[in-house]
PDB file of N, CA and C in Angstrom:
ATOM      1  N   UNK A   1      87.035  92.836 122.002  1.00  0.00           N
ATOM      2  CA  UNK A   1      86.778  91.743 122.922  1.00  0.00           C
ATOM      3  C   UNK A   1      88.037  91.395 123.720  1.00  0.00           C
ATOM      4  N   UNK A   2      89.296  91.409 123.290  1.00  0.00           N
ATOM      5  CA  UNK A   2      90.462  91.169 123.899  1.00  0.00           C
ATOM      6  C   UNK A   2      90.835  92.481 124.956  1.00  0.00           C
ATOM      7  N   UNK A   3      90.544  93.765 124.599  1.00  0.00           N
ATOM      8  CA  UNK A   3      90.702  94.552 125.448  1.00  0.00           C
ATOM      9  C   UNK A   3      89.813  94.356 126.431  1.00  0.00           C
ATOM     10  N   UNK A   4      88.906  93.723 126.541  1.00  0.00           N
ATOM     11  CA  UNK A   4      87.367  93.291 127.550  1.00  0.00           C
ATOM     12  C   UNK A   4      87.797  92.554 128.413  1.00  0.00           C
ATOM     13  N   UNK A   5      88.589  91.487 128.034  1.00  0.00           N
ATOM     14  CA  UNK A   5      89.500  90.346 128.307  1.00  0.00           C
ATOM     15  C   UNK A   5      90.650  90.332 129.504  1.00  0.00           C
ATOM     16  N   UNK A   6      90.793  91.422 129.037  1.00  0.00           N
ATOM     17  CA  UNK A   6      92.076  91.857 129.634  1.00  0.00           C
ATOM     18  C   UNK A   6      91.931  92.965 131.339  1.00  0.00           C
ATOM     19  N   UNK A   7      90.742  93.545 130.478  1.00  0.00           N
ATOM     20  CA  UNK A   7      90.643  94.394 131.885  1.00  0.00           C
ATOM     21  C   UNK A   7      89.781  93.704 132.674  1.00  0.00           C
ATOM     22  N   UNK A   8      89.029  93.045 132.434  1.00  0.00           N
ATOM     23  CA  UNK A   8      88.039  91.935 133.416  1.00  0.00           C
ATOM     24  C   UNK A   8      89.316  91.127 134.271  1.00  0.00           C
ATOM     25  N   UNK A   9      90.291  90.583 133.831  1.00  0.00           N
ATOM     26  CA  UNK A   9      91.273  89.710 134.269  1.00  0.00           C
ATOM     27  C   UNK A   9      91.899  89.879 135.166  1.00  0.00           C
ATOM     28  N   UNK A  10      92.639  91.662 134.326  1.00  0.00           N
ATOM     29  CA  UNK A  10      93.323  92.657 135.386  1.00  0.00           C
ATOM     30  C   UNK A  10      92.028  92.819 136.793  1.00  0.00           C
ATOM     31  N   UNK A  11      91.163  93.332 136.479  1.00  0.00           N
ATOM     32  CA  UNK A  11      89.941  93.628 137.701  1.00  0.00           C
ATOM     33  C   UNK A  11      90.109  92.281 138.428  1.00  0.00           C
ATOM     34  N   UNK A  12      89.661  91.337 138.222  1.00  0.00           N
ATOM     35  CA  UNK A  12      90.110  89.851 139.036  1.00  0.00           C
ATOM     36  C   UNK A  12      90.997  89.498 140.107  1.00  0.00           C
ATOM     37  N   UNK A  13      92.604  90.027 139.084  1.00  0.00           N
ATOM     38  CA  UNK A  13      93.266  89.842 140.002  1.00  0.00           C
ATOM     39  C   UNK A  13      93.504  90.797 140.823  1.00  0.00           C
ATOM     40  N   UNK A  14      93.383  92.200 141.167  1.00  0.00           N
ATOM     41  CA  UNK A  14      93.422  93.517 141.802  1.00  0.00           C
ATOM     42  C   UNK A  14      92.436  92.437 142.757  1.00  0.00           C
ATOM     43  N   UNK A  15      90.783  92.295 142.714  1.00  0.00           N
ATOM     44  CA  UNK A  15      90.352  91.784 144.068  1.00  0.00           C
ATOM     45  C   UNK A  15      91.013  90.676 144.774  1.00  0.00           C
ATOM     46  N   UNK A  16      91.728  89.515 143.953  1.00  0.00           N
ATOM     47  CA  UNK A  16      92.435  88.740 144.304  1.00  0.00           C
ATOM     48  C   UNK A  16      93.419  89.274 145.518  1.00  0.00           C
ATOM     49  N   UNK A  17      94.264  90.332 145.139  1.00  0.00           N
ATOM     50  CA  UNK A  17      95.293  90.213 145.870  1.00  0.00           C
ATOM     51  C   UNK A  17      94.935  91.446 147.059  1.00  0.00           C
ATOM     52  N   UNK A  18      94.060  92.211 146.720  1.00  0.00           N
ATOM     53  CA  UNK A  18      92.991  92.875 147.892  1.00  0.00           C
ATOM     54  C   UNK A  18      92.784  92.099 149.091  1.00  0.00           C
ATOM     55  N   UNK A  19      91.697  90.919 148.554  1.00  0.00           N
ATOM     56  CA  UNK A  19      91.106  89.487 149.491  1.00  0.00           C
ATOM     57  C   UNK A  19      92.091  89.121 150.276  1.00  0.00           C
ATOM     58  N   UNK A  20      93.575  88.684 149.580  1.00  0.00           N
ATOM     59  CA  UNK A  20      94.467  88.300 150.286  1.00  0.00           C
ATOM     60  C   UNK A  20      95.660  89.035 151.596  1.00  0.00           C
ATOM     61  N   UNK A  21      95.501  90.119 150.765  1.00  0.00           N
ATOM     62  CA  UNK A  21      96.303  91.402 151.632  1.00  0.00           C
ATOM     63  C   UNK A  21      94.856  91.781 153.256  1.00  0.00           C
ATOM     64  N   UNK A  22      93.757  91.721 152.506  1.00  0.00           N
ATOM     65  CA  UNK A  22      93.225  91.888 153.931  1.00  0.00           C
ATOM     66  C   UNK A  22      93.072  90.703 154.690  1.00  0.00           C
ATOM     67  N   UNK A  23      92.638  89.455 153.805  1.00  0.00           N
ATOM     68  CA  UNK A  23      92.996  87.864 155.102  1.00  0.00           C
ATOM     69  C   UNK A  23      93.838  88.189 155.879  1.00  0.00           C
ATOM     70  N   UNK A  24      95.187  88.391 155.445  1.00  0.00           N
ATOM     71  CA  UNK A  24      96.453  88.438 156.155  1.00  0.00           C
ATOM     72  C   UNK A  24      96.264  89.494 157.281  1.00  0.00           C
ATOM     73  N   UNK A  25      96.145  90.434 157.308  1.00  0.00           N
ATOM     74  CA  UNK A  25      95.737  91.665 157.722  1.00  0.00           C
ATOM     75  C   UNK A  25      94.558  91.683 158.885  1.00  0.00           C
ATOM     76  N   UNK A  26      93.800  90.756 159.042  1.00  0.00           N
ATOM     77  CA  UNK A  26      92.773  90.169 159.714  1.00  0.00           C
ATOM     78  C   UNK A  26      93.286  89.042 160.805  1.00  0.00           C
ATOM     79  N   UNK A  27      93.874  88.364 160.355  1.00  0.00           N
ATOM     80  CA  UNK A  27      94.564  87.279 161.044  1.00  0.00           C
ATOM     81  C   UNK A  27      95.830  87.857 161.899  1.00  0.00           C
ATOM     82  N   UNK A  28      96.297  89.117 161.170  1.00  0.00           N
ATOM     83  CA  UNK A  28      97.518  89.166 161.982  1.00  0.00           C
ATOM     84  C   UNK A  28      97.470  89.859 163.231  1.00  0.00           C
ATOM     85  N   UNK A  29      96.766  90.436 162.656  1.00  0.00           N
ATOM     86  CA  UNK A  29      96.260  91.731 163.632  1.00  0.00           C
ATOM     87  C   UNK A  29      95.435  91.848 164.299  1.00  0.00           C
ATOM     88  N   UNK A  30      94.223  91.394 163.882  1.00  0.00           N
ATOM     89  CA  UNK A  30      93.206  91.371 165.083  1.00  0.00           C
ATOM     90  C   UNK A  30      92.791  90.041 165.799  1.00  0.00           C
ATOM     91  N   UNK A  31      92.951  89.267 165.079  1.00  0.00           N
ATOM     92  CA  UNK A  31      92.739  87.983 165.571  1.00  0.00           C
ATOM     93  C   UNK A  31      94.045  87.381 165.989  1.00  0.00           C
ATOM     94  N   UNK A  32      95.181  87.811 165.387  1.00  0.00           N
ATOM     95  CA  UNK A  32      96.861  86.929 166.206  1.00  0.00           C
ATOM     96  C   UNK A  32      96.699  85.540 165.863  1.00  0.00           C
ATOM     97  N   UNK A  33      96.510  85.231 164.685  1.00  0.00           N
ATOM     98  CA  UNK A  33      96.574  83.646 164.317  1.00  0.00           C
ATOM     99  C   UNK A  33      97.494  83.697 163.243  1.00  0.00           C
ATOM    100  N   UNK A  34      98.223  82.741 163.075  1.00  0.00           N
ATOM    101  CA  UNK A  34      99.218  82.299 161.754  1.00  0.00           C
ATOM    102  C   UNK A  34      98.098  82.273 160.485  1.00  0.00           C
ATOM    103  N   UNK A  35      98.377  83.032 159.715  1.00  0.00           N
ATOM    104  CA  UNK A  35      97.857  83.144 158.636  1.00  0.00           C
ATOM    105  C   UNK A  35      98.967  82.205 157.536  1.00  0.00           C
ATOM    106  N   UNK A  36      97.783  81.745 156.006  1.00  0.00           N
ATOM    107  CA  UNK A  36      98.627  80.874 155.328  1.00  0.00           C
ATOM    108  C   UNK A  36      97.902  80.568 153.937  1.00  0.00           C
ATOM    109  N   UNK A  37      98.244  80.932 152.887  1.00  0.00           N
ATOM    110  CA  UNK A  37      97.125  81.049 152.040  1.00  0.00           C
ATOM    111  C   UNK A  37      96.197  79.809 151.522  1.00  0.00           C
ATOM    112  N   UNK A  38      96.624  78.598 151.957  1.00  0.00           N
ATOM    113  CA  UNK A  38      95.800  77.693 151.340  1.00  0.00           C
ATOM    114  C   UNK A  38      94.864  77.903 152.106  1.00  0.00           C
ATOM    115  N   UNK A  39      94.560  78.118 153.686  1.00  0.00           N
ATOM    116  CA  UNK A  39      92.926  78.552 154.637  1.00  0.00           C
ATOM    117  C   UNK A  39      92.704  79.289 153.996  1.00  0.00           C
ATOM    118  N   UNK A  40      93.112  80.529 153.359  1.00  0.00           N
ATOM    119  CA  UNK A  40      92.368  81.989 152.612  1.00  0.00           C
ATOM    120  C   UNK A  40      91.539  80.943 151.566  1.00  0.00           C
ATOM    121  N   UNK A  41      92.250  80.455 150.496  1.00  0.00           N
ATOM    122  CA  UNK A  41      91.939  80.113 149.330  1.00  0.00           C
ATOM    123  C   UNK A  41      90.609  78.833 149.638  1.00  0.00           C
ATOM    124  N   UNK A  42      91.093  78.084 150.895  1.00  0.00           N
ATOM    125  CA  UNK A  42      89.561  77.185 150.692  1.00  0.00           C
ATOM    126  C   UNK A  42      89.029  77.514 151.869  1.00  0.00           C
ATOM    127  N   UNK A  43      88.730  78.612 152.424  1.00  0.00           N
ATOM    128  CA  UNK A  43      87.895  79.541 152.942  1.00  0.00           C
ATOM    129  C   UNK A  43      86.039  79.383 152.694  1.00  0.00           C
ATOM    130  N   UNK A  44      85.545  79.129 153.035  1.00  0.00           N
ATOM    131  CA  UNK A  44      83.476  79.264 152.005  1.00  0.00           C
ATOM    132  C   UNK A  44      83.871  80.521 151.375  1.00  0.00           C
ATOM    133  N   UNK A  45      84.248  81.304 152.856  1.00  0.00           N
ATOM    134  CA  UNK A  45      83.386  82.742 152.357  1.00  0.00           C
ATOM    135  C   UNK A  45      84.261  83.270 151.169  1.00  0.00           C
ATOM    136  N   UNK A  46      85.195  82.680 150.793  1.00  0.00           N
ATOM    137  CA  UNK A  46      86.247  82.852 149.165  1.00  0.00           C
ATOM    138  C   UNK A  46      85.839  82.369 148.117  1.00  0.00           C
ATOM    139  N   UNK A  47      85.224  81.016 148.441  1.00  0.00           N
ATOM    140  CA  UNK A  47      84.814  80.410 147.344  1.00  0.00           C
ATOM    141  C   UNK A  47      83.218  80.650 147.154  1.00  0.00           C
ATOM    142  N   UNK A  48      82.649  81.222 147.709  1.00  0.00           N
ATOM    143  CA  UNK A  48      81.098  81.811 147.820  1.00  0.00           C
ATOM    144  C   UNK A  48      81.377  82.733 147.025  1.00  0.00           C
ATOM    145  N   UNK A  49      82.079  83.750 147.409  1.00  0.00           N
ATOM    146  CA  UNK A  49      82.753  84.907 146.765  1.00  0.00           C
ATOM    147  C   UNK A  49      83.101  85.374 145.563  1.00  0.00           C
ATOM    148  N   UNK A  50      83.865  84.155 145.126  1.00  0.00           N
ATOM    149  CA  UNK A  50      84.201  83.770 143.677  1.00  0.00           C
ATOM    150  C   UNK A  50      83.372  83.197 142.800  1.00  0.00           C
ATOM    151  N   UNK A  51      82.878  82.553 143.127  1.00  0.00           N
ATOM    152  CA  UNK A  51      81.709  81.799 142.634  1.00  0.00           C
ATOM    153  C   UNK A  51      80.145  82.828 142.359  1.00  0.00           C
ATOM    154  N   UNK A  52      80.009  83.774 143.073  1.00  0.00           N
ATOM    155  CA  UNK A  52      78.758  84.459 142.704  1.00  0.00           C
ATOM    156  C   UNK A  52      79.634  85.614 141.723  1.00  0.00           C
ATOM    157  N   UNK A  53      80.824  85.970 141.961  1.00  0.00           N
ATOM    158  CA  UNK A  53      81.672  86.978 141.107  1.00  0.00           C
ATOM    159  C   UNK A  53      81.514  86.671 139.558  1.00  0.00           C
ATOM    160  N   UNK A  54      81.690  85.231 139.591  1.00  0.00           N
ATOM    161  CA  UNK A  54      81.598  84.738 138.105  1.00  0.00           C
ATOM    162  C   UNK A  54      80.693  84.142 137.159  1.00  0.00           C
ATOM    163  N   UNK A  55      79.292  84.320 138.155  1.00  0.00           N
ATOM    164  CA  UNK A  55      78.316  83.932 138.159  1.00  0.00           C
ATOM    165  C   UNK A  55      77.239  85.241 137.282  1.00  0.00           C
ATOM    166  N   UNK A  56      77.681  86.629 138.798  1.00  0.00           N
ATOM    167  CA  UNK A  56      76.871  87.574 138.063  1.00  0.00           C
ATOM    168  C   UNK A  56      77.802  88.140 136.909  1.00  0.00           C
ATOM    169  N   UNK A  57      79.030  88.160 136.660  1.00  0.00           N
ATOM    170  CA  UNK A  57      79.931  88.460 135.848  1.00  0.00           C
ATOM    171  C   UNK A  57      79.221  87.833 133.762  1.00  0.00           C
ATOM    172  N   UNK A  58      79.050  86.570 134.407  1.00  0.00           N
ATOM    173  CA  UNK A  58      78.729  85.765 132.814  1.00  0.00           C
ATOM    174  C   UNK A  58      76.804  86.596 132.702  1.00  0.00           C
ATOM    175  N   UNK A  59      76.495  86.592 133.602  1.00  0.00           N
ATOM    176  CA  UNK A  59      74.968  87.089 133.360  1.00  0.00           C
ATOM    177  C   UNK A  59      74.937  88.576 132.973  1.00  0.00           C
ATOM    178  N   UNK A  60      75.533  89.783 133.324  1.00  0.00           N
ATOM    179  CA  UNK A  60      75.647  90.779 132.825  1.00  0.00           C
ATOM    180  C   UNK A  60      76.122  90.936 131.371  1.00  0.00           C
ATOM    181  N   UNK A  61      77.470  89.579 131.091  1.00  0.00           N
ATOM    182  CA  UNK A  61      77.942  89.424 129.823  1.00  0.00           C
ATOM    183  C   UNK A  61      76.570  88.978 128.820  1.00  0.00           C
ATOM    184  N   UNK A  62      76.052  88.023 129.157  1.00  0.00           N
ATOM    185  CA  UNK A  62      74.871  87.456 128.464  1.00  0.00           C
ATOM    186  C   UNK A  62      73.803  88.867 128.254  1.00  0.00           C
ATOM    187  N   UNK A  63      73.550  89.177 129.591  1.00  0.00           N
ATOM    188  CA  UNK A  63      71.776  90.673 129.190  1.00  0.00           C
ATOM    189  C   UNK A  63      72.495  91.137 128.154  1.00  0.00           C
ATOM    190  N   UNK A  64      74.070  91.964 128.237  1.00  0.00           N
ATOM    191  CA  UNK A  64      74.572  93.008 127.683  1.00  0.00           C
ATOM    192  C   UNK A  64      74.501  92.333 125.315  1.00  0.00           C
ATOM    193  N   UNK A  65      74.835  91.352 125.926  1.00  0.00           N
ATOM    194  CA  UNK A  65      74.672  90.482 124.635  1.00  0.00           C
ATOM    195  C   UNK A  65      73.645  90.341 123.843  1.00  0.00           C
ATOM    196  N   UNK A  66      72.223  90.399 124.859  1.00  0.00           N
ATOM    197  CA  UNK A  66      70.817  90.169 124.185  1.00  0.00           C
ATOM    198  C   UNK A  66      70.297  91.011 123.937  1.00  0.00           C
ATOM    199  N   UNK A  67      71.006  92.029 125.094  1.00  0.00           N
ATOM    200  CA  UNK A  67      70.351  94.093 124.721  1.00  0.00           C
ATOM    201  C   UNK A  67      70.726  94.169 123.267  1.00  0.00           C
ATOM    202  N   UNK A  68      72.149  93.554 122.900  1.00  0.00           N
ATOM    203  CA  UNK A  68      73.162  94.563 121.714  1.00  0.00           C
ATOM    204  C   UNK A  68      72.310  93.764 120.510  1.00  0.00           C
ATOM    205  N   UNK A  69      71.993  92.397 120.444  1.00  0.00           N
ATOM    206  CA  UNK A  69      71.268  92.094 119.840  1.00  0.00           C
ATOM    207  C   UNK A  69      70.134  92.423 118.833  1.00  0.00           C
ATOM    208  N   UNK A  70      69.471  92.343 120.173  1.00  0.00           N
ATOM    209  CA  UNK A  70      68.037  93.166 120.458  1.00  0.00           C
ATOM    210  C   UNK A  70      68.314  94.666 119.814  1.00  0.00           C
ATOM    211  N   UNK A  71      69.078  95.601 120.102  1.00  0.00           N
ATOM    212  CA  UNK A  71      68.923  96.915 119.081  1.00  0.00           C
ATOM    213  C   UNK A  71      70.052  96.874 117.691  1.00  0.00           C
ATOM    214  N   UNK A  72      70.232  95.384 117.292  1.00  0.00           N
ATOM    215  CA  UNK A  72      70.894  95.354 116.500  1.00  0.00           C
ATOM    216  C   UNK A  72      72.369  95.825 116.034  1.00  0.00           C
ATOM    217  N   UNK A  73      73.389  95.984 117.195  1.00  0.00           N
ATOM    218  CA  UNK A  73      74.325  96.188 117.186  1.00  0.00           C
ATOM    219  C   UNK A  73      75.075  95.289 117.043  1.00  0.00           C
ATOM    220  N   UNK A  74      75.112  94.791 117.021  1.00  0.00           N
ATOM    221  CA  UNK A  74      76.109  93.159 116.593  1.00  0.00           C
ATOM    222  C   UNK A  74      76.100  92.321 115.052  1.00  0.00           C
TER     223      UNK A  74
END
């Protein structure tokens, strides 16, 4: 479970700093606006983002839980 832990976290922050490297990258370049991370961070489309991430994240955790259950692996 801690190794589960860990690479879910690691995966997290890899999109984290993805999201952010392309905001920046978007703003600088094609659009020519001062980029700045608190707009990235309270952004919708970030927090939409995050929010369904951790959403379908706990529901796959849960099926995967009721499958292992269910064929008695746990």
């Amino acid at each position: 479970m801690k190794e589960f832990l860990k690479q879910e976290i690691l995966w997290a922050l890899f999109i984290l700093v993805v999201q952010i490297i392309a905001g920046f990258l978007v703003a600088h370049f094609i659009l020519h606006t001062t980029w700045d991370l608190k707009s990235t961070i309270f952004d919708y489309s970030f927090i939409v983002f995050w929010g369904l991430y951790l959403i379908i994240k706990i529901c796959i955790a849960l099926f995967k839980r009721a499958k292992s259950k269910k064929d008695g692996n746990i």
